[in-house]
N, C-alpha and C. Protein backbone atom coordinates (compact mmCIF):
# COMPACT_ATOMS: atom_id res chain seq x y z
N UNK A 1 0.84 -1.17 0.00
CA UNK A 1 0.00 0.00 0.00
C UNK A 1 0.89 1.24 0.00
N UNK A 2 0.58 1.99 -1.09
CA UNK A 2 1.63 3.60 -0.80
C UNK A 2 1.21 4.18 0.20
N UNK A 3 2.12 5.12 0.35
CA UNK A 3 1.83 5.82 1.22
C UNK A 3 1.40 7.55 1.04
N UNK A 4 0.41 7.40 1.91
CA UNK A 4 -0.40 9.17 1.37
C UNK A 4 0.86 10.37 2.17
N UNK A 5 0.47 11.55 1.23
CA UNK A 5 1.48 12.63 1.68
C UNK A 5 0.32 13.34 2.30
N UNK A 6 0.35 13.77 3.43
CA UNK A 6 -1.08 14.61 4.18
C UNK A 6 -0.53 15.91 4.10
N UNK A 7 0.68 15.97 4.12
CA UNK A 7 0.82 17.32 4.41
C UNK A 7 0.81 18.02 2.69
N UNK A 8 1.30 17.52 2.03
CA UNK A 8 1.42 18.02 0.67
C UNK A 8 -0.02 18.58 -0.11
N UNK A 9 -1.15 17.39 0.37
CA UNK A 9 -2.74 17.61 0.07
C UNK A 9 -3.37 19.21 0.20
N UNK A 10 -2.42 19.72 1.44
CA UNK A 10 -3.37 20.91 1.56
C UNK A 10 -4.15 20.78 2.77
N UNK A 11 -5.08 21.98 3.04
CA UNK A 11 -6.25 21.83 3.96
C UNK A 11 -7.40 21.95 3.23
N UNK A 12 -8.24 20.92 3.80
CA UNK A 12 -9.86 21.08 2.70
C UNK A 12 -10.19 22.12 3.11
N UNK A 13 -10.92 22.84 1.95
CA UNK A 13 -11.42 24.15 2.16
C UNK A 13 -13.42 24.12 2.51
N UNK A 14 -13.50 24.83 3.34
CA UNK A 14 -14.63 24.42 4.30
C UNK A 14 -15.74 25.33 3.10
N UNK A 15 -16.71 24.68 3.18
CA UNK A 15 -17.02 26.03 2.40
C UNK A 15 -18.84 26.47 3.20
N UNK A 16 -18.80 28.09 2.85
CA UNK A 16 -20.03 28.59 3.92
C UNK A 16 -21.53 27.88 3.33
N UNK A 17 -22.00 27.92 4.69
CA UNK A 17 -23.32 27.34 4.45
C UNK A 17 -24.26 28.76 3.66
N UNK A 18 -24.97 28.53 2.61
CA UNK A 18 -25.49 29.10 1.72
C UNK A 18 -26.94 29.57 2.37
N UNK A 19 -26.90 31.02 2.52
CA UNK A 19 -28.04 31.87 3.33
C UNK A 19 -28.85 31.53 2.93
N UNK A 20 -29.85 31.74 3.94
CA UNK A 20 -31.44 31.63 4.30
C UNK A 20 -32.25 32.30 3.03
N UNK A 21 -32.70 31.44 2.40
CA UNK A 21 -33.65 32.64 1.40
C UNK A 21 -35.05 32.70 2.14
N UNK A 22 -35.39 34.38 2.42
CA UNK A 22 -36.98 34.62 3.07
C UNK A 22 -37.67 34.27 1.94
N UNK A 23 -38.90 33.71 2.63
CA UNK A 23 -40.12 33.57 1.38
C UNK A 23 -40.05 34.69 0.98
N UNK A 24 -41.36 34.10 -0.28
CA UNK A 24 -41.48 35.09 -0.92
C UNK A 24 -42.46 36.22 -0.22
N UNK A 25 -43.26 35.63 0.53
CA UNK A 25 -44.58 36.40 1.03
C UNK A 25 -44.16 37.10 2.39
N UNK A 26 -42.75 37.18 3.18
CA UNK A 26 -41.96 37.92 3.96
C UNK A 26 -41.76 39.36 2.86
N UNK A 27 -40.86 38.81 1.46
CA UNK A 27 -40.26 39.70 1.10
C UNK A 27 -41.02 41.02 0.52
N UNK A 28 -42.40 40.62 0.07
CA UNK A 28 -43.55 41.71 -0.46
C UNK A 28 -44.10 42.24 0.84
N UNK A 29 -44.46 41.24 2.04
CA UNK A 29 -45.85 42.39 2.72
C UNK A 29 -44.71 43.15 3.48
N UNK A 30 -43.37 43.26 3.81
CA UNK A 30 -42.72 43.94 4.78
C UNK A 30 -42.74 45.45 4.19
N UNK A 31 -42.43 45.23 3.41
CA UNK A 31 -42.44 46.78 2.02
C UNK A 31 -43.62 47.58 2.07
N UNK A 32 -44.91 46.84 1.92
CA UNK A 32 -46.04 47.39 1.73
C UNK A 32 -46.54 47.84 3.14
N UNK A 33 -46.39 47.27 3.98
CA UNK A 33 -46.74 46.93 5.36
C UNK A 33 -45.87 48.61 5.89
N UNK A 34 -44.67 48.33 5.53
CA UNK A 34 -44.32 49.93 6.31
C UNK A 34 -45.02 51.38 5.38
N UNK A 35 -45.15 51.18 4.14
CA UNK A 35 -45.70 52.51 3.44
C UNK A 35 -47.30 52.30 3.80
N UNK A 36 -47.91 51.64 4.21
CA UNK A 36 -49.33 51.54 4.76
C UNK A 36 -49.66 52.35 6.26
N UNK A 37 -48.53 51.83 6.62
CA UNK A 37 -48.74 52.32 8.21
C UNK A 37 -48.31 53.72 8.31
N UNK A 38 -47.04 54.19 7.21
CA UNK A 38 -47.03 55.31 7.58
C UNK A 38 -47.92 56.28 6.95
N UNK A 39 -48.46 56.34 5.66
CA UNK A 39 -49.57 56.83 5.22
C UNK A 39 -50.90 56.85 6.32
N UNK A 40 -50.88 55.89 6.83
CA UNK A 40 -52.30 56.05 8.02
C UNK A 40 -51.86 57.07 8.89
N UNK A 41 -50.47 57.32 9.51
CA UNK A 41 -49.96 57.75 10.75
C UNK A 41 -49.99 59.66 10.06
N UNK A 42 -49.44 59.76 8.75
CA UNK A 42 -49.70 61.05 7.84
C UNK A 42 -51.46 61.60 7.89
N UNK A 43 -52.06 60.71 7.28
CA UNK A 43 -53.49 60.85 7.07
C UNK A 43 -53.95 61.23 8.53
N UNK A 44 -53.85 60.68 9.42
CA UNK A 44 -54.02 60.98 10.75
C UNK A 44 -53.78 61.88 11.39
N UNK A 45 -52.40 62.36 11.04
CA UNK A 45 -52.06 63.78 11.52
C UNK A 45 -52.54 65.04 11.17
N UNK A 46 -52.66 64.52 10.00
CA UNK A 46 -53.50 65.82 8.66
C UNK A 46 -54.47 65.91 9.64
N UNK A 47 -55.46 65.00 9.66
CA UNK A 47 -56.72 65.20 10.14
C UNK A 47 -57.08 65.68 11.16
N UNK A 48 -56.28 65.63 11.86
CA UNK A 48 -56.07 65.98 13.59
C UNK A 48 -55.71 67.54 13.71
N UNK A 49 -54.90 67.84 12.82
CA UNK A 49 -54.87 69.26 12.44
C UNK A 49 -55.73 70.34 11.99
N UNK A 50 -56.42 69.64 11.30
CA UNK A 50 -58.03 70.49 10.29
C UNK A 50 -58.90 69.96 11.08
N UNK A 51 -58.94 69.55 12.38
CA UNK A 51 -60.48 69.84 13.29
C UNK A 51 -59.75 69.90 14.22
N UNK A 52 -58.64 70.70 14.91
CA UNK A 52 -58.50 71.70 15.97
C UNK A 52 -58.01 73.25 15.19
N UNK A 53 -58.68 73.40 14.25
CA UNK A 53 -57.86 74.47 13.67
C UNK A 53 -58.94 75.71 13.74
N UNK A 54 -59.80 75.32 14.08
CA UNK A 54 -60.79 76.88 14.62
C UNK A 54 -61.40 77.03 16.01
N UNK A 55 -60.77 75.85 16.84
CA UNK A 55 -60.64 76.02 18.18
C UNK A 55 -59.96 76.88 18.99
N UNK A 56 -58.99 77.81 18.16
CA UNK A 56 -57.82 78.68 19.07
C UNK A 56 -58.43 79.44 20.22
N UNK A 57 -57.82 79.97 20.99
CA UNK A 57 -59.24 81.04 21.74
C UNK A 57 -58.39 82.50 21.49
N UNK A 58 -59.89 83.49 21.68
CA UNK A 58 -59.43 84.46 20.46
C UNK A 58 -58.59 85.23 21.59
N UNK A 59 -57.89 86.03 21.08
CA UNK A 59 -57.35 87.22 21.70
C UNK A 59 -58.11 88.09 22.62
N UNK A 60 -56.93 87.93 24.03
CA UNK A 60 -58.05 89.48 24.76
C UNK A 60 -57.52 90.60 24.41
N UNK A 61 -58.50 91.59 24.53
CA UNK A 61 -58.12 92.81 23.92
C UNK A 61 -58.12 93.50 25.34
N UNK A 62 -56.68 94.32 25.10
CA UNK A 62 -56.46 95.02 26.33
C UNK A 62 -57.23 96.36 26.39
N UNK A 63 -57.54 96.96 27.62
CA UNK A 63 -58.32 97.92 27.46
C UNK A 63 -56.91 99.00 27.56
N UNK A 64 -57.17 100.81 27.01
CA UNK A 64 -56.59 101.64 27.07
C UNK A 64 -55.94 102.05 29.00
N UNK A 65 -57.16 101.73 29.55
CA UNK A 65 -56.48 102.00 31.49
C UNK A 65 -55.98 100.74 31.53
N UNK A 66 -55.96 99.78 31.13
CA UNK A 66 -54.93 99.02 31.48
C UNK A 66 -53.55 98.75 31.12
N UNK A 67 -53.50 99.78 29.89
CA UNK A 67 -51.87 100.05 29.11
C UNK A 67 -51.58 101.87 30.48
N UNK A 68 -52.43 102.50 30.27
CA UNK A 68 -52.29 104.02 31.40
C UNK A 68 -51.53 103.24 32.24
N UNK A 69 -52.36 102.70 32.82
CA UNK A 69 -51.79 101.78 34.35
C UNK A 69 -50.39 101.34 34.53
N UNK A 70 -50.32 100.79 33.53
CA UNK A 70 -48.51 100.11 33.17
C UNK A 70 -47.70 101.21 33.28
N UNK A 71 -47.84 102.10 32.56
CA UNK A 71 -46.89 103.56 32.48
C UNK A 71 -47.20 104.38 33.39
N UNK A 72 -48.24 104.31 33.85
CA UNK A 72 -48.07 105.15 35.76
C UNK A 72 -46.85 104.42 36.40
N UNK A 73 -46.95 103.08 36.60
CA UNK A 73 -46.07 101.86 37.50
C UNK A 73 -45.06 102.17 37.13
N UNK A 74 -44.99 102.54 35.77
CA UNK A 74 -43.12 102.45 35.14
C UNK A 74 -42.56 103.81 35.98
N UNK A 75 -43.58 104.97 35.73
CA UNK A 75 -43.20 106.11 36.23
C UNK A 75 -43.18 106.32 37.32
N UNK A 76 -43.86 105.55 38.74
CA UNK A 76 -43.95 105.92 40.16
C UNK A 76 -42.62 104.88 40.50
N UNK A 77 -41.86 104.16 39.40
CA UNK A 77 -40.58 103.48 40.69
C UNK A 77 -39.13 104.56 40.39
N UNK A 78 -38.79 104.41 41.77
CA UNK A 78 -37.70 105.08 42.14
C UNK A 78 -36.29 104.97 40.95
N UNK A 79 -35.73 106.02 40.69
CA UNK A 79 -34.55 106.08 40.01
C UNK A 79 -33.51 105.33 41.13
N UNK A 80 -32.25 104.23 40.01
CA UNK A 80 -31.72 103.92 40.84
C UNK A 80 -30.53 104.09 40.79
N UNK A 81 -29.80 104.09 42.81
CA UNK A 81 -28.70 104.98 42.92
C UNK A 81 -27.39 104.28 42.44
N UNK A 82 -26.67 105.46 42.15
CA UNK A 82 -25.46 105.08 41.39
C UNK A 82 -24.64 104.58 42.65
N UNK A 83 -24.02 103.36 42.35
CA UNK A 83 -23.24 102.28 43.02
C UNK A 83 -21.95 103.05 43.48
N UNK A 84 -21.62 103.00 44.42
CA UNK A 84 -19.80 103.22 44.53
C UNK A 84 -19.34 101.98 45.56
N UNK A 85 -18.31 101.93 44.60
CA UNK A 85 -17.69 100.86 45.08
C UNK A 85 -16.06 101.11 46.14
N UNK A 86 -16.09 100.20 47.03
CA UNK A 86 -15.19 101.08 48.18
C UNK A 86 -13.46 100.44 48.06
N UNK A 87 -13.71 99.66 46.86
CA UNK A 87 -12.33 98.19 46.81
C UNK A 87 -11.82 99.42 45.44
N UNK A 88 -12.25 99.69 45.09
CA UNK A 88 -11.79 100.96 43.59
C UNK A 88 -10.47 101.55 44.24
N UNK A 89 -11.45 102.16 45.67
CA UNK A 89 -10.06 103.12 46.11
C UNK A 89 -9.29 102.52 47.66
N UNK A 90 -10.02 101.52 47.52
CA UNK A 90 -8.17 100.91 48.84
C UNK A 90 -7.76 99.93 48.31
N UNK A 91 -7.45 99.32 46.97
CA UNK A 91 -6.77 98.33 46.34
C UNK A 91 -5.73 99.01 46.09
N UNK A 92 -5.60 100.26 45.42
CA UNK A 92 -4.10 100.49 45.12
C UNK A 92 -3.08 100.88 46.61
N UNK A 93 -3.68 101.00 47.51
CA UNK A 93 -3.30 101.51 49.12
C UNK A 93 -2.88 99.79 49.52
N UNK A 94 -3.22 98.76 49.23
CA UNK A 94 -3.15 97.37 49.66
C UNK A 94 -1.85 96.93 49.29
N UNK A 95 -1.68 96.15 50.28
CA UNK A 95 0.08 95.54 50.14
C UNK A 95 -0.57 93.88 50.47
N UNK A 96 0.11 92.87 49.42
CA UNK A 96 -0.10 91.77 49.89
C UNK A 96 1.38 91.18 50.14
N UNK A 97 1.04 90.15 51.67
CA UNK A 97 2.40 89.80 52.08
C UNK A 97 2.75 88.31 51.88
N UNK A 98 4.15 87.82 50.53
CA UNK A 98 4.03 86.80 50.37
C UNK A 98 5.16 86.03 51.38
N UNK A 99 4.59 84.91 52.16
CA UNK A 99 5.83 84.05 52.72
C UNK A 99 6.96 83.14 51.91
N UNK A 100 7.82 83.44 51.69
CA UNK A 100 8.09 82.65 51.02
C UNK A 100 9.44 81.56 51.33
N UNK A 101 9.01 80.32 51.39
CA UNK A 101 9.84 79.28 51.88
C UNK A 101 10.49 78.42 50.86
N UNK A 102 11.92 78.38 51.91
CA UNK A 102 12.97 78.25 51.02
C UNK A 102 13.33 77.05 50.68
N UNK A 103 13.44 76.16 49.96
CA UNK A 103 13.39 74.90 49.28
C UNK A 103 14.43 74.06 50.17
N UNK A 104 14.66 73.08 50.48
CA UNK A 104 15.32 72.42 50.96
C UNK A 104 16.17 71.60 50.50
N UNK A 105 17.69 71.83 50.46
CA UNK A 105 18.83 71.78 49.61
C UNK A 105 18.80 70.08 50.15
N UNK A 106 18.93 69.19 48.82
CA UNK A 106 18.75 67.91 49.16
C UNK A 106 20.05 67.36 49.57
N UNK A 107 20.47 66.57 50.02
CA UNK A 107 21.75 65.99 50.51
C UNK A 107 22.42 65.11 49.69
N UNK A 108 21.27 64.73 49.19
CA UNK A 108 21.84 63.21 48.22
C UNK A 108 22.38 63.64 46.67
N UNK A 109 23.01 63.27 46.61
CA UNK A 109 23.93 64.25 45.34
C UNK A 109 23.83 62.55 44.11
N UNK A 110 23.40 63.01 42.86
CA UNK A 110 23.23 62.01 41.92
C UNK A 110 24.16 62.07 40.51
N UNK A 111 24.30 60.91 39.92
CA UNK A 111 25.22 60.61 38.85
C UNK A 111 23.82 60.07 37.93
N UNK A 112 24.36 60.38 36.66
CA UNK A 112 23.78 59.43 35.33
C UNK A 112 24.71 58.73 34.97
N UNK A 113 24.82 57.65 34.71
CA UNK A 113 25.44 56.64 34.15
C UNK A 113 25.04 55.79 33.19
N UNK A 114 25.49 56.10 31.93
CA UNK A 114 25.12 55.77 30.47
C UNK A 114 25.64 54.16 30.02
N UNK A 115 26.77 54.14 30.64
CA UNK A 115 27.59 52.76 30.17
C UNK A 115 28.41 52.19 30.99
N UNK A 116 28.78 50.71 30.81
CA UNK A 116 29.93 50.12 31.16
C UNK A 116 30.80 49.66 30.47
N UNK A 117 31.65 49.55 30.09
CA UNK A 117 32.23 48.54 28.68
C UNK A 117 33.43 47.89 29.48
N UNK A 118 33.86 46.93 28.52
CA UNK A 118 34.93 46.42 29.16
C UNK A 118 36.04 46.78 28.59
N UNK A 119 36.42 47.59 27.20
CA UNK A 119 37.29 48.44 26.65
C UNK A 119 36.82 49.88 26.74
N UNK A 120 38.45 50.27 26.86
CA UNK A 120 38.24 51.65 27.15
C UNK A 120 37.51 52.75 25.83
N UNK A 121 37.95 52.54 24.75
CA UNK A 121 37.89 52.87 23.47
C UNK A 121 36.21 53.14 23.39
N UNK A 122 35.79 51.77 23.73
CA UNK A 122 34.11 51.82 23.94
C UNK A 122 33.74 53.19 24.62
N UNK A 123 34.52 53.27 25.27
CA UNK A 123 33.71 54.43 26.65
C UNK A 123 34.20 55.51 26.00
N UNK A 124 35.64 55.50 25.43
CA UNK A 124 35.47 57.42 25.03
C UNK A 124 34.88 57.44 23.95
N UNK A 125 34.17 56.46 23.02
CA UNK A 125 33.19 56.71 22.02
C UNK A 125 32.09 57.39 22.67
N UNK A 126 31.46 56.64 23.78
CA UNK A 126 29.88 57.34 24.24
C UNK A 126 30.59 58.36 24.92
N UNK A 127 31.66 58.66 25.52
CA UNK A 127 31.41 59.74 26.01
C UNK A 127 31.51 61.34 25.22
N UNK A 128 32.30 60.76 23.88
CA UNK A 128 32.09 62.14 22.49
C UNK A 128 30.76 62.14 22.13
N UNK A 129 30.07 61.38 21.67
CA UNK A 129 28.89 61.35 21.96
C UNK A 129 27.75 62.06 22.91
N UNK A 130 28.42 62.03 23.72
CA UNK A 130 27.61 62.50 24.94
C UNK A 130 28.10 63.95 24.88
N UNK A 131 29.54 63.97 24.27
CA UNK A 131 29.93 65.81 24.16
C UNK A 131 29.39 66.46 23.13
N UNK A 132 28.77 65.82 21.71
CA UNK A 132 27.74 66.63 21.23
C UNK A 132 26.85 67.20 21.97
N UNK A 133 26.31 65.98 22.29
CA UNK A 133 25.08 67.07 23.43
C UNK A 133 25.19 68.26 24.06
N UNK A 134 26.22 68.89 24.34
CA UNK A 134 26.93 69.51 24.93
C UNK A 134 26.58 69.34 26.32
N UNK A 135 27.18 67.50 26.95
CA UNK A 135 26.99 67.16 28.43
C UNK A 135 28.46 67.10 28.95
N UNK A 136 28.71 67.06 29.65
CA UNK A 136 30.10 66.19 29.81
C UNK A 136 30.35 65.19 30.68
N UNK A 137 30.84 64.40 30.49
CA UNK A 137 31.00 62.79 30.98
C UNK A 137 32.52 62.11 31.27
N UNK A 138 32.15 61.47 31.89
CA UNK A 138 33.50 61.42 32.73
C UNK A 138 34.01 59.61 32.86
N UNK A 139 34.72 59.41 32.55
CA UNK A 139 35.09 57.86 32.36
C UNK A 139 35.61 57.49 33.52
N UNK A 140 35.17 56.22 34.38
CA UNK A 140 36.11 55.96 35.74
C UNK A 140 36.38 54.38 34.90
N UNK A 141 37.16 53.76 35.88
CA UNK A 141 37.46 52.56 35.68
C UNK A 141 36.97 52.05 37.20
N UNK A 142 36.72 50.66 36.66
CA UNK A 142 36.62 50.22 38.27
C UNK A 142 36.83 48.55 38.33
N UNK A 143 37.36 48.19 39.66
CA UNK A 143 37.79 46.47 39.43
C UNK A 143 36.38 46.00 39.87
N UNK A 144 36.17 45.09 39.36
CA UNK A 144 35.36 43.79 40.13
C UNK A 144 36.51 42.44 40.25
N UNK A 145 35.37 41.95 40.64
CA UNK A 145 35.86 40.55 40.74
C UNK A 145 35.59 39.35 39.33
N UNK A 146 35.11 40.03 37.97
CA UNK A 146 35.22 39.78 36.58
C UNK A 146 36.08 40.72 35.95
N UNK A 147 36.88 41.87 36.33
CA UNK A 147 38.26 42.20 35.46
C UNK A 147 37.09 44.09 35.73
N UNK A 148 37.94 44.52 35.25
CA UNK A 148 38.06 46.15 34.92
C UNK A 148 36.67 46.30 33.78
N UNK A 149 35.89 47.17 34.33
CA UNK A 149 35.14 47.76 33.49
C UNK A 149 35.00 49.31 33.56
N UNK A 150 34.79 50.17 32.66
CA UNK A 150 35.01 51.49 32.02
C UNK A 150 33.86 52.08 32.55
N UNK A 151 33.50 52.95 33.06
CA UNK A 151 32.20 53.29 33.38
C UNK A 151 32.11 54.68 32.81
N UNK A 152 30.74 55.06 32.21
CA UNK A 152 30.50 56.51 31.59
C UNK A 152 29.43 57.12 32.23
N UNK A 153 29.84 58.54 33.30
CA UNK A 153 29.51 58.65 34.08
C UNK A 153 28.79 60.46 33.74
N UNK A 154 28.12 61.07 34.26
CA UNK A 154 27.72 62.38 33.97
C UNK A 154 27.19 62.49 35.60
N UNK A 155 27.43 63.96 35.87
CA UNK A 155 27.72 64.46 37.13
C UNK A 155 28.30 64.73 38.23
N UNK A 156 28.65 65.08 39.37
CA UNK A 156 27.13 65.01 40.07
C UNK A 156 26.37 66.15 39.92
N UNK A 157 25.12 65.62 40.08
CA UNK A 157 24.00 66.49 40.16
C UNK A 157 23.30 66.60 41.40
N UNK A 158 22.69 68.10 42.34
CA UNK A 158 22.38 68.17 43.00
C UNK A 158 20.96 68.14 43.45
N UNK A 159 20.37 68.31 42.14
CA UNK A 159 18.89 67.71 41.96
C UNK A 159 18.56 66.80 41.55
N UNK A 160 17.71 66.02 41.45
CA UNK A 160 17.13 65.50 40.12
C UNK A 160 16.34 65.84 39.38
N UNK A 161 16.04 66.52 39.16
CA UNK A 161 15.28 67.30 38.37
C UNK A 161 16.59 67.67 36.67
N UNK A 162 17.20 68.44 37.45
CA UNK A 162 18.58 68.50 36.37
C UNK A 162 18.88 67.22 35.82
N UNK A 163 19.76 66.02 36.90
CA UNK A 163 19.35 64.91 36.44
C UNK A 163 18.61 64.44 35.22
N UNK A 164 17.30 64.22 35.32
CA UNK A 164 16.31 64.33 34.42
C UNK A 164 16.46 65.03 33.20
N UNK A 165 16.51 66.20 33.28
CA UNK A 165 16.38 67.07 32.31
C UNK A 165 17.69 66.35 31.47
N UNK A 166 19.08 66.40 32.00
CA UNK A 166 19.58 65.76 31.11
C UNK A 166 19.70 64.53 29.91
N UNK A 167 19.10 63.85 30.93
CA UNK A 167 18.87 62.06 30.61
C UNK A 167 17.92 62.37 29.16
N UNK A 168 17.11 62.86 29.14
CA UNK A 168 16.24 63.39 28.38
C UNK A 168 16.75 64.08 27.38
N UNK A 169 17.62 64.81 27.29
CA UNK A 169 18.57 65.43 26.15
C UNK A 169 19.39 64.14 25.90
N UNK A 170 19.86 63.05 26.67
CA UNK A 170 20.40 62.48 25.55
C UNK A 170 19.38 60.81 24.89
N UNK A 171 18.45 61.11 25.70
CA UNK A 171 17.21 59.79 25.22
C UNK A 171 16.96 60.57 23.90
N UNK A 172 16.88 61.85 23.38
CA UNK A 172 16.46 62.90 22.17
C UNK A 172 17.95 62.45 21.37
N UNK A 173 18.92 62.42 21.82
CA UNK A 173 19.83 61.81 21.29
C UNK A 173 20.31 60.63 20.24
N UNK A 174 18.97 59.61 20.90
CA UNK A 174 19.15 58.03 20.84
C UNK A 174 20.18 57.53 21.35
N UNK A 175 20.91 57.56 22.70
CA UNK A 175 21.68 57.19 23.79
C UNK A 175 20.66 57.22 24.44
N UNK A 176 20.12 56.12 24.72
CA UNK A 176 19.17 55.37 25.73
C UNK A 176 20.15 54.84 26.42
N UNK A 177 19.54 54.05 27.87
CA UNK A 177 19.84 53.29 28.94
C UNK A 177 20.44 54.24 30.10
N UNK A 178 20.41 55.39 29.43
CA UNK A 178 21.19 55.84 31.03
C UNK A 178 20.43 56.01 32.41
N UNK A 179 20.88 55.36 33.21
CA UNK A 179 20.09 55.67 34.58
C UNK A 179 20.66 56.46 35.23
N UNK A 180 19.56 56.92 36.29
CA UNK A 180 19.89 57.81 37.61
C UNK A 180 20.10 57.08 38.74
N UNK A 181 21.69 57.00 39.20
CA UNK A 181 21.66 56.31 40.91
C UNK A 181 22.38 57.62 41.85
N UNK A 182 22.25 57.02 43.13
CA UNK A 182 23.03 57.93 44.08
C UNK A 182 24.58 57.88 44.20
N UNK A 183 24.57 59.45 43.80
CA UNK A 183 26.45 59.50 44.23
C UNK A 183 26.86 58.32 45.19
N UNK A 184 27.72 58.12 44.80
CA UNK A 184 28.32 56.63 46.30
C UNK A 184 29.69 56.55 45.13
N UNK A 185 30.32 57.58 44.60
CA UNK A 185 31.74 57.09 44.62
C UNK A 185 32.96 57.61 45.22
């Protein structure tokens, strides 16, 4: 007996089940059925209109003393007195007193640190790099206990805020990864 290739066959192609046809006697009264009803709902309205249409109730007619009357009232109220205002003339005499407190110089002093490499060459690349920006960066070396690595260092900074602001001039850069830790060297 040979043997079948399943995978070579393909996938059978499923095919959709073939929609619902509405009768025929759905597809005529739905049509007729809405222009029927709304013609009744028209006809209806019409009609409803032309037998309340001489029901209005008529106008009262005002008498002449009752217009007098109005314009006596307008004429017996008091003229009214002109406003003075008392903030016009002691606002420019006013002193306001601001306190103002003085920010609190943080202690913790911060570095950005962009890189490590394990050649030096590496590190004064990012750190020209980093002198476009016009940042400046500072290369340390340091031992571990896996050999000497190059470190590319920016600061210290006494805020973070500055901090920040920098990191951000060079993320605009595309020199990503640099983080913010605490001075500790």
């Amino acid at each position: 007996m040979a043997h079948k290739d399943y995978v070579a066959r393909g996938r059978s192609k499923k095919q959709a089940p073939p929609p619902p046809k509405p009768s025929l006697h759905s597809l005529h009264s739905l049509p007729w059925l809405r222009i029927v009803i709304t013609l009744s709902l028209v006809a209806g309205f019409s009609y409803f209109l032309w037998s309340i249409k001489g029901t209005a109730p008529e106008e009262i007619s005002k008498d002449d003393a009752s217009i007098e009357q109005a314009q006596n009232e307008k004429k017996s109220m008091p003229d009214i007195p002109e406003e003075e205002w008392e903030f016009i003339k002691s606002l420019p005499e006013f002193t306001v007193k601001i306190e103002h407190k003085e920010q609190d110089v943080p202690t913790v002093r911060r570095l950005i640190q962009c890189g490590s490499f394990r050649k030096k060459e590496q590190a004064q690349a990012l750190k020209a790099n980093i002198a476009f920006q016009g940042l400046e960066a500072q290369v340390r070396s340091s031992k571990g206990t896996s050999g000497v690595w190059y470190r590319v260092i920016l600061g210290p900074y006494d805020s973070k805020r500055l901090a920040e602001k920098h990191r951000h001039t060079l993320q605009r850069a595309k020199i990503n990864g640099c983080k913010i830790w605490n001075w500790n060297l």
